[in-house]
Protein backbone atom coordinates (compact mmCIF):
# COMPACT_ATOMS: atom_id res chain seq x y z
CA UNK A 1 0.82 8.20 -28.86
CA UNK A 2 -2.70 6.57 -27.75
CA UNK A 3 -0.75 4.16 -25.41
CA UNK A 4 1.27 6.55 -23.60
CA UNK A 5 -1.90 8.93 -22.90
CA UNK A 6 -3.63 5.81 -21.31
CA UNK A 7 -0.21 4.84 -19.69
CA UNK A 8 -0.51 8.32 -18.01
CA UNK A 9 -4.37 8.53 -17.58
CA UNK A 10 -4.24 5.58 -15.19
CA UNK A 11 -0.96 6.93 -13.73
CA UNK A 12 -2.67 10.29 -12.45
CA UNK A 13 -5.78 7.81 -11.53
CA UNK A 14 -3.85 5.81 -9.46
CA UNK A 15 -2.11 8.30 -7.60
CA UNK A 16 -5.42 10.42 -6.97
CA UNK A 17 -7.04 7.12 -5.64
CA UNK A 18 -4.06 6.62 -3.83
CA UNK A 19 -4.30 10.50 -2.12
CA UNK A 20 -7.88 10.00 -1.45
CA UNK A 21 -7.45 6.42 0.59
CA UNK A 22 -4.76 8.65 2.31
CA UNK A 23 -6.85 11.32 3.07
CA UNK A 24 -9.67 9.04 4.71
CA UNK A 25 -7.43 7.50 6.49
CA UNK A 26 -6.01 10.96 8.24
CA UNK A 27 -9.50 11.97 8.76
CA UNK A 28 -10.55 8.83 10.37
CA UNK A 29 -7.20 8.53 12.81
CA UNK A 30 -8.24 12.45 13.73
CA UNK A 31 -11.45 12.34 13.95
CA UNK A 32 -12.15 8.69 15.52
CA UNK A 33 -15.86 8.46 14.84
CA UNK A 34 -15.93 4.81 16.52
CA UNK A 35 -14.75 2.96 19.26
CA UNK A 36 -10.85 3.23 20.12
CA UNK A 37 -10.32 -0.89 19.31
CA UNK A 38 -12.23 -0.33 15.98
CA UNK A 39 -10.00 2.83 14.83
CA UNK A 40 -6.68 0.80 16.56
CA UNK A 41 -8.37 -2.42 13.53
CA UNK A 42 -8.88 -0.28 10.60
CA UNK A 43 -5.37 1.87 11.20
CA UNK A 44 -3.58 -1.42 11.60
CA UNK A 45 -5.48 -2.63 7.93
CA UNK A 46 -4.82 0.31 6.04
CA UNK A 47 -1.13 0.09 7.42
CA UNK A 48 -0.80 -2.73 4.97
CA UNK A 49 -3.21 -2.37 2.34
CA UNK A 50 -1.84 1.12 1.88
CA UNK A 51 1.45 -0.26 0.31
CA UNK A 52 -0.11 -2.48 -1.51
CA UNK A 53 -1.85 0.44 -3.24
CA UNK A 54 1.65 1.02 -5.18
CA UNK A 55 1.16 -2.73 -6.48
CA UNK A 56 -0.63 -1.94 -9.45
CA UNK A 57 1.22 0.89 -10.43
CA UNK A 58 4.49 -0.52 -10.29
CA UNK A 59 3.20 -3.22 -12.27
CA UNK A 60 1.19 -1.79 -14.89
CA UNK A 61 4.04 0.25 -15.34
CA UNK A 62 6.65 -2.62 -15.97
CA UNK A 63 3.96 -4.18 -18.35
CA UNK A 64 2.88 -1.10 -20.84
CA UNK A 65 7.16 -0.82 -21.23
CA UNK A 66 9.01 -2.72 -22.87
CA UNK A 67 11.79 -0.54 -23.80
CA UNK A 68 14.31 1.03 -21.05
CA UNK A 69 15.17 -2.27 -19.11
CA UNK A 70 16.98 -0.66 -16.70
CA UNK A 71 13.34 1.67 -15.46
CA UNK A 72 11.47 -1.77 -15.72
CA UNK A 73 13.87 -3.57 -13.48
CA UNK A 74 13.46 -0.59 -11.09
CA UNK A 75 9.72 -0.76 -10.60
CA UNK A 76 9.60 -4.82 -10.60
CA UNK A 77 11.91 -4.19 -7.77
CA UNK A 78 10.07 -1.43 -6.15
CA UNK A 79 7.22 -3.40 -6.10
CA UNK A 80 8.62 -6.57 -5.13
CA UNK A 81 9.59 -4.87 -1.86
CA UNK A 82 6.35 -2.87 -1.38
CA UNK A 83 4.73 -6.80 -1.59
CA UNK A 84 7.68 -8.01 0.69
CA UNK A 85 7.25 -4.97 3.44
CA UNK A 86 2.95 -5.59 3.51
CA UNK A 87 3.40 -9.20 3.94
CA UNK A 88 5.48 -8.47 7.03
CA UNK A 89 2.82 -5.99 8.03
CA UNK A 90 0.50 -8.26 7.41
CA UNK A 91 2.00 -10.93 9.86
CA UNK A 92 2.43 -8.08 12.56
CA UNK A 93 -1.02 -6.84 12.50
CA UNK A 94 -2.30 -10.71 12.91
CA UNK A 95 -0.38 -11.36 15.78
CA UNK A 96 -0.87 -7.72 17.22
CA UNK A 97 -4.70 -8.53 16.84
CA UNK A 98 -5.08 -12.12 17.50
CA UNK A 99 -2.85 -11.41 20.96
CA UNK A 100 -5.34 -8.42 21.78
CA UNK A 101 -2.65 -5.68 21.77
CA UNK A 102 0.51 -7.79 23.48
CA UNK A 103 3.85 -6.53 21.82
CA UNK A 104 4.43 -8.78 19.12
CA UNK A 105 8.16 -10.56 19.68
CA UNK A 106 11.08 -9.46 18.44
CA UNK A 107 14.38 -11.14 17.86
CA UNK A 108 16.27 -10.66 21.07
């Protein structure tokens, strides 16, 4: 019983940290307190780190189970793609900054 009230403490904890690096990011994108090239960096950043907030859930999730394969599968997968789809990000948001705002290529 002691494992799955942790298992679901740092659930909640992760999805309220989760909510709250959402909710500074919609305040800074409305409000724009800086420059427009420093709020076009840090909404291009969070673009990708945001995913990668789901990281650690997905896989402290697959390691406190060990029962239900099929659910364990599901989140190795889930996060497997969340690491797959920031990666890309990641790649588009170097060459979108290191080309100073050029449209980054695309297979014709």
């Amino acid at each position: 019983m002691g494992v799955a009230v942790a298992c679901r403490t740092s659930l909640w904890r992760g999805i309220a940290f989760i909510l709250l690096f959402n909710g500074l990011l919609a305040a800074w994108l409305l409000l724009k307190p800086a420059p427009h090239a420093t709020v076009v960096v840090v909404d291009n950043i969070a673009r990708f780190l945001g995913p990668l907030l789901l990281v650690p859930l997905c896989v402290g999730r697959v390691s406190a189970r060990a029962t239900l394969r099929s659910r364990q599968y599901a989140l190795a997968i889930i996060g497997a793609g969340v690491l797959i789809h920031s990666l890309g990000r990641i790649l588009y948001t170097y060459d979108e900054q290191s080309r100073h705002g050029a449209t980054a290529p695309f297979p014709s």
